[in-house]
Protein backbone atom coordinates (compact mmCIF):
# COMPACT_ATOMS: atom_id res chain seq x y z
CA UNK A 1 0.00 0.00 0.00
CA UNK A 2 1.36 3.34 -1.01
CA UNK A 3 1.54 6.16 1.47
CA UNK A 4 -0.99 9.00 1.41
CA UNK A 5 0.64 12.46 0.68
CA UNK A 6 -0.83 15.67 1.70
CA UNK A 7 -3.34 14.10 4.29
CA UNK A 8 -5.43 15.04 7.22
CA UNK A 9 -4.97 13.25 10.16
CA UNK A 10 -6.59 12.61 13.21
CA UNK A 11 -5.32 10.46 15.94
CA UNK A 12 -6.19 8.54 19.32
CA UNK A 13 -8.45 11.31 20.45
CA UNK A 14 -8.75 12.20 24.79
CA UNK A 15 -12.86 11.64 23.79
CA UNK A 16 -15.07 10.35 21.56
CA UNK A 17 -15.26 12.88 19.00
CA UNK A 18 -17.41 13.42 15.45
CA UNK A 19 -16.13 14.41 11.74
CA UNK A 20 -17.32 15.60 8.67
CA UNK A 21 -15.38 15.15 5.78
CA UNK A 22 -16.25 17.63 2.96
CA UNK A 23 -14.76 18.00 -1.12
CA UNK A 24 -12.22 20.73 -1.42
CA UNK A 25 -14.75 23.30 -2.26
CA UNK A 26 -16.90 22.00 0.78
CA UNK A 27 -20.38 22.41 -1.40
CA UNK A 28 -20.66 17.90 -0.75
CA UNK A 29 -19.89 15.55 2.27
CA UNK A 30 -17.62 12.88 1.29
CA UNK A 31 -17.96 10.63 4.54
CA UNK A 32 -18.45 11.40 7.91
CA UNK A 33 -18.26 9.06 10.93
CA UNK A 34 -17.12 9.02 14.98
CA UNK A 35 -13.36 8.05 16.32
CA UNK A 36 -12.77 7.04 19.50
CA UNK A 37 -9.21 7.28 21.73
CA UNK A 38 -8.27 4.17 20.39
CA UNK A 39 -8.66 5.30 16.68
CA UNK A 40 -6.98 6.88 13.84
CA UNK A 41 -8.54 8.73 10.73
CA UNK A 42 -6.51 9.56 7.61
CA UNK A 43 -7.56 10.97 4.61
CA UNK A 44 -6.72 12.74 1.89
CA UNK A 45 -9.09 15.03 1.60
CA UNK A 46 -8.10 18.93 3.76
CA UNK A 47 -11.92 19.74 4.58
CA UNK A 48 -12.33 18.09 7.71
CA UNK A 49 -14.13 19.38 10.73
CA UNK A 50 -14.48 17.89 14.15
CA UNK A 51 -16.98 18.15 17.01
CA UNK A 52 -17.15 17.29 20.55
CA UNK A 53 -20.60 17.68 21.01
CA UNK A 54 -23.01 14.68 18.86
CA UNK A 55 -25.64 17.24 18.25
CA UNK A 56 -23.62 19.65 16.89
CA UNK A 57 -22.59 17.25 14.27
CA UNK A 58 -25.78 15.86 13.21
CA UNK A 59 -26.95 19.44 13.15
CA UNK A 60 -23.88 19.46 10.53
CA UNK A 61 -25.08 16.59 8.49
CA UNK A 62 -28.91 17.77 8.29
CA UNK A 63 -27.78 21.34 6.98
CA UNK A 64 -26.04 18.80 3.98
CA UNK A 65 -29.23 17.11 3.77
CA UNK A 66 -28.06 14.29 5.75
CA UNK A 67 -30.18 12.97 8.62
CA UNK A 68 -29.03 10.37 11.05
CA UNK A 69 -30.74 9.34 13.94
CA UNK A 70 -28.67 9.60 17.55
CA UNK A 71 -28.03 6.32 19.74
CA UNK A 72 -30.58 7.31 21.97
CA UNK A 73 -33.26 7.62 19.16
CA UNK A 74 -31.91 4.08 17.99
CA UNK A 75 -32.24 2.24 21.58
CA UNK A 76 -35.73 3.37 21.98
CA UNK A 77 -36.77 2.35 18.44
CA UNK A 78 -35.38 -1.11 19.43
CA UNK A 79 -37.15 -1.40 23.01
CA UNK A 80 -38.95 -4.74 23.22
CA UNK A 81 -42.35 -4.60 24.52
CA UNK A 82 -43.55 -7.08 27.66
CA UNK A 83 -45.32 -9.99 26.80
CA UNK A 84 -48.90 -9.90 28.59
């Protein structure tokens, strides 16, 4: 495998954090995603942003016409109901 040149990376954050990664003129999202401290991102691609904060990223992604639903949304879609 041939080593990236001119990349953006992002490594072994202190938290759980978000990105966006956007084309060079930053009018689409190329791929977006979460890293966590054990984990490493590397692209080649300059247009990345980061957030701390969940919300503020899928605030992100639904102003690029992306919607996502957060883990909590997810766990109580996925509830089980009791048995009567």
């Amino acid at each position: 495998m041939s080593e990236l040149t001119n990349t953006t990376k992002i490594s072994k954050p202190t938290s759980k954090i978000w990105y966006v990664v956007f084309n060079e003129s930053r009018s689409e999202v190329i791929t977006y995603g979460s890293i966590l401290p054990t984990q490493v991102l590397e692209t080649k691609h300059s247009q990345v942003d980061t957030y701390e904060i969940e919300s503020e990223w899928l605030e992100i992604l639904g102003q690029n016409n992306i919607e996502l639903e957060t883990e909590l949304e997810i766990e109580l879609e996925t509830e089980i109901e009791p048995l009567n």
